[in-house]
C-alpha atoms as a PDB file:
ATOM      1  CA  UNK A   1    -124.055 -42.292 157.389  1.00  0.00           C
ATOM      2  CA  UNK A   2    -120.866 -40.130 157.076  1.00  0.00           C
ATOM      3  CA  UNK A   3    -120.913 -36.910 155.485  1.00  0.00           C
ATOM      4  CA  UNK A   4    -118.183 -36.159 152.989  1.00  0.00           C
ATOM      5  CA  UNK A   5    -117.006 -32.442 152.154  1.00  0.00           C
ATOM      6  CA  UNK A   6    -115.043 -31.610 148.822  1.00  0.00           C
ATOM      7  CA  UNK A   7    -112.542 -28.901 148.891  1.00  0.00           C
ATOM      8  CA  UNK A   8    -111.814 -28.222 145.415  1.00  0.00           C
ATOM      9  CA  UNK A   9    -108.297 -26.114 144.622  1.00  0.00           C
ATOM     10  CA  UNK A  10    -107.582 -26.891 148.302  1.00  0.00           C
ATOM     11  CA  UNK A  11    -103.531 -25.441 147.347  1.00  0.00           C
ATOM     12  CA  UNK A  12    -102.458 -25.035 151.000  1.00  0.00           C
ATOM     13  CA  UNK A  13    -105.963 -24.466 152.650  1.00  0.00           C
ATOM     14  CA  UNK A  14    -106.770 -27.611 152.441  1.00  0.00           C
ATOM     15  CA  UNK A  15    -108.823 -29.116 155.801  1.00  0.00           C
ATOM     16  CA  UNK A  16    -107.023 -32.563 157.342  1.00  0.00           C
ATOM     17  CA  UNK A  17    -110.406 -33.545 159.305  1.00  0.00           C
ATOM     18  CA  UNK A  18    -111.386 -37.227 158.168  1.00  0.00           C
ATOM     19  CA  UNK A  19    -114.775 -35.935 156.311  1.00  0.00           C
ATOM     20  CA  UNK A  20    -112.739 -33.678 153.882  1.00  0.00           C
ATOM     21  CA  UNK A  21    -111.598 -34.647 150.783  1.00  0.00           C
ATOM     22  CA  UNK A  22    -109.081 -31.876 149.149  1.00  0.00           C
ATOM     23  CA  UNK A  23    -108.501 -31.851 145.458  1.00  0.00           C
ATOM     24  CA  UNK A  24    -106.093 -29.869 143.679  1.00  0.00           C
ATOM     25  CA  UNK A  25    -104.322 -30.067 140.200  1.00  0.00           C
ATOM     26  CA  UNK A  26    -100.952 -29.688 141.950  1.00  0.00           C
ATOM     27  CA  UNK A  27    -100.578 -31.204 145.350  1.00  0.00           C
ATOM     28  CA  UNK A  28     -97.508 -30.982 147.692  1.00  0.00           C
ATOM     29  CA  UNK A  29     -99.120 -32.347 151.136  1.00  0.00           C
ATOM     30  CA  UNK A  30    -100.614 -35.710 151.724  1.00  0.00           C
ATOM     31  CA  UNK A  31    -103.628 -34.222 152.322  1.00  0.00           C
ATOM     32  CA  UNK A  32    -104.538 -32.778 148.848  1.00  0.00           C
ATOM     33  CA  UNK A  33    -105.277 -35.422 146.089  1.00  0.00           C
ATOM     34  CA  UNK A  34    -103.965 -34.621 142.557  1.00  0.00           C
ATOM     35  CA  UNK A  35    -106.862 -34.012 140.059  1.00  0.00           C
ATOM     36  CA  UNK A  36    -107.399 -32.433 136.884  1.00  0.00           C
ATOM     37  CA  UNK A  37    -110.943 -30.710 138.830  1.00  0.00           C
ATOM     38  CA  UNK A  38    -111.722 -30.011 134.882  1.00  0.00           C
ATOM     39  CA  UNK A  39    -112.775 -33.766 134.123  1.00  0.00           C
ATOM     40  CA  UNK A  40    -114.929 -35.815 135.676  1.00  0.00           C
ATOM     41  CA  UNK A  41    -114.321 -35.671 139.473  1.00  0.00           C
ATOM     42  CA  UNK A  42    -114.161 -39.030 140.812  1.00  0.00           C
ATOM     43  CA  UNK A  43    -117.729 -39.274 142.563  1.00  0.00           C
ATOM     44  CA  UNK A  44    -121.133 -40.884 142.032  1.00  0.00           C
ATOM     45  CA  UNK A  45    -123.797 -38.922 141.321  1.00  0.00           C
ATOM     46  CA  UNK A  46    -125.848 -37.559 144.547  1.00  0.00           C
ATOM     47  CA  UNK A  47    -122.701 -38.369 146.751  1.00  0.00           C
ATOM     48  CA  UNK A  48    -121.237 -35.189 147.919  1.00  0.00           C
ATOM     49  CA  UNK A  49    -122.945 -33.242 151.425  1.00  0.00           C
ATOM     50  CA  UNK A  50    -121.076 -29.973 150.794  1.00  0.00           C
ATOM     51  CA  UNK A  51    -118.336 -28.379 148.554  1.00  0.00           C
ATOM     52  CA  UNK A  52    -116.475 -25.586 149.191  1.00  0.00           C
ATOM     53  CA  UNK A  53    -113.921 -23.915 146.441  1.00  0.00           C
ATOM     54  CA  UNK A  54    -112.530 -20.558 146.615  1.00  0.00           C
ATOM     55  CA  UNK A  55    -110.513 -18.654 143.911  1.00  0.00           C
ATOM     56  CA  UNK A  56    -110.475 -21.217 141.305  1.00  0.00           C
ATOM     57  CA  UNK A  57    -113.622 -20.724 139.358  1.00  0.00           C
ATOM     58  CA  UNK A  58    -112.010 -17.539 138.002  1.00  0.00           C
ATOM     59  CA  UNK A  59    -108.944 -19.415 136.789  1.00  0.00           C
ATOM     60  CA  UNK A  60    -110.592 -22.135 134.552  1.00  0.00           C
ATOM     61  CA  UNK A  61    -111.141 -21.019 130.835  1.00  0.00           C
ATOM     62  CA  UNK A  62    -114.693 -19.429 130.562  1.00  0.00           C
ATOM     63  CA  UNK A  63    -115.883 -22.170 127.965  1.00  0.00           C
ATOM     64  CA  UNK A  64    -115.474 -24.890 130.245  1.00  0.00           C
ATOM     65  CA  UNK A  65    -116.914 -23.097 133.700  1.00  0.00           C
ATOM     66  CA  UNK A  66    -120.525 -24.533 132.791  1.00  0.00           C
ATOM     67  CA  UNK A  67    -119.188 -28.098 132.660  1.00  0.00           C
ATOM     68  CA  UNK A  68    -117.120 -27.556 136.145  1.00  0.00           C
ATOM     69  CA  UNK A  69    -120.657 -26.171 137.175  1.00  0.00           C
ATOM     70  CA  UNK A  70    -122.614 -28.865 136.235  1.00  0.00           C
ATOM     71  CA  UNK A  71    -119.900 -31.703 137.325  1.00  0.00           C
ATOM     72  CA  UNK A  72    -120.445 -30.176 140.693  1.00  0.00           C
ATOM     73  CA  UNK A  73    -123.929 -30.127 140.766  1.00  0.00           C
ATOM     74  CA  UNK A  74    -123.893 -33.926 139.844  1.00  0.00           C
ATOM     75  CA  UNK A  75    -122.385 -34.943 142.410  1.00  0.00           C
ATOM     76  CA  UNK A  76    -123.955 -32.770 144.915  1.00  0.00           C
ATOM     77  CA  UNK A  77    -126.896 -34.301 147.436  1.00  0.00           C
ATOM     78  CA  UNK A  78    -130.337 -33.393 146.622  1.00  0.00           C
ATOM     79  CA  UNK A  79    -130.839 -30.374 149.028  1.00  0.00           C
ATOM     80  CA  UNK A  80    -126.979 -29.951 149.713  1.00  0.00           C
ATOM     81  CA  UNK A  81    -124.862 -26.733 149.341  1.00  0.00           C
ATOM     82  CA  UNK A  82    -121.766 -25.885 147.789  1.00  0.00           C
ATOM     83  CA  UNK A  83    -119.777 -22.550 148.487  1.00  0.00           C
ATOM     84  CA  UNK A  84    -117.886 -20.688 145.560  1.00  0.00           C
ATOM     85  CA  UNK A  85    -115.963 -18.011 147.013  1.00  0.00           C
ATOM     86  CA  UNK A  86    -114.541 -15.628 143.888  1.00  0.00           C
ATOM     87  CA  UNK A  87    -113.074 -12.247 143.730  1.00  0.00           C
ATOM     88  CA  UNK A  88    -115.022  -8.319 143.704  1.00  0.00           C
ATOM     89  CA  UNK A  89    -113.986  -7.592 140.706  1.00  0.00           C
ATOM     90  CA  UNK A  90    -116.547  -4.544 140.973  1.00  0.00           C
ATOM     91  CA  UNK A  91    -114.566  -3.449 143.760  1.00  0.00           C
ATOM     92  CA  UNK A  92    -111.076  -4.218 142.008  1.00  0.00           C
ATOM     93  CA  UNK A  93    -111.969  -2.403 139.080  1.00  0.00           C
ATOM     94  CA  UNK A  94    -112.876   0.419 141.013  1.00  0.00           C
ATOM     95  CA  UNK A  95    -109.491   0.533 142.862  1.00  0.00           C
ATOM     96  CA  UNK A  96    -108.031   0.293 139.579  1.00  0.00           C
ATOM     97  CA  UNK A  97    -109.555   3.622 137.974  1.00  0.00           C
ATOM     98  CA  UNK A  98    -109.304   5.219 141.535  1.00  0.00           C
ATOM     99  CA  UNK A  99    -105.247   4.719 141.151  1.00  0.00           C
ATOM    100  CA  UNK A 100    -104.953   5.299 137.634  1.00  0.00           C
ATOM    101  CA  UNK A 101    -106.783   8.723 138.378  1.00  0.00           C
ATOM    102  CA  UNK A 102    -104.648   9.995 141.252  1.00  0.00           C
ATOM    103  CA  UNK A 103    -101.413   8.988 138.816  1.00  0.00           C
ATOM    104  CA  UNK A 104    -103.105  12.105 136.506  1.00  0.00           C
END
């Protein structure tokens, strides 16, 4: 059975091997479908083998990130794995004060 891989918010990283399937709200390549990723995405339930999405979840409006959350998980495999990548913000905040304290 073939395996299909979501890329959600592909933008311009989006993979053009024949299990992908990119997704982004604004596409300008062939290879990134246009979807709103904050509604239903377009898959049964159980469907999905993997799904990657980096630098998005930190974009969508905090009282909906649940929903994205659980939209993903629907559609997920039973045992498969998704991949959020999202940014240190530890390590950015840290920066931050750091150069706001040499400015002194």
């Amino acid at each position: 059975m073939k395996k299909i891989y979501l890329n959600l918010a592909a933008g311009s990283s989006y993979n053009s091997s024949l299990e992908w399937i990119n997704y982004d709200f604004i596409s300008s390549n062939k290879n990134v479908k246009k979807i709103n990723l904050l509604k239903k995405l377009p898959h049964n339930d159980d469907s999905i083998d993997f799904i990657y999405c980096s630098h998005f979840i930190e974009h969508i409006p905090i009282s909906q990130i649940s929903s994205f959350l659980k939209e993903c998980y629907r559609i997920l495999k039973k045992g498969a794995h998704a991949r959020f990548i999202l940014p240190d913000y530890e390590k950015l905040s840290r920066e931050y004060i750091n150069l706001l304290s040499n400015k002194k």
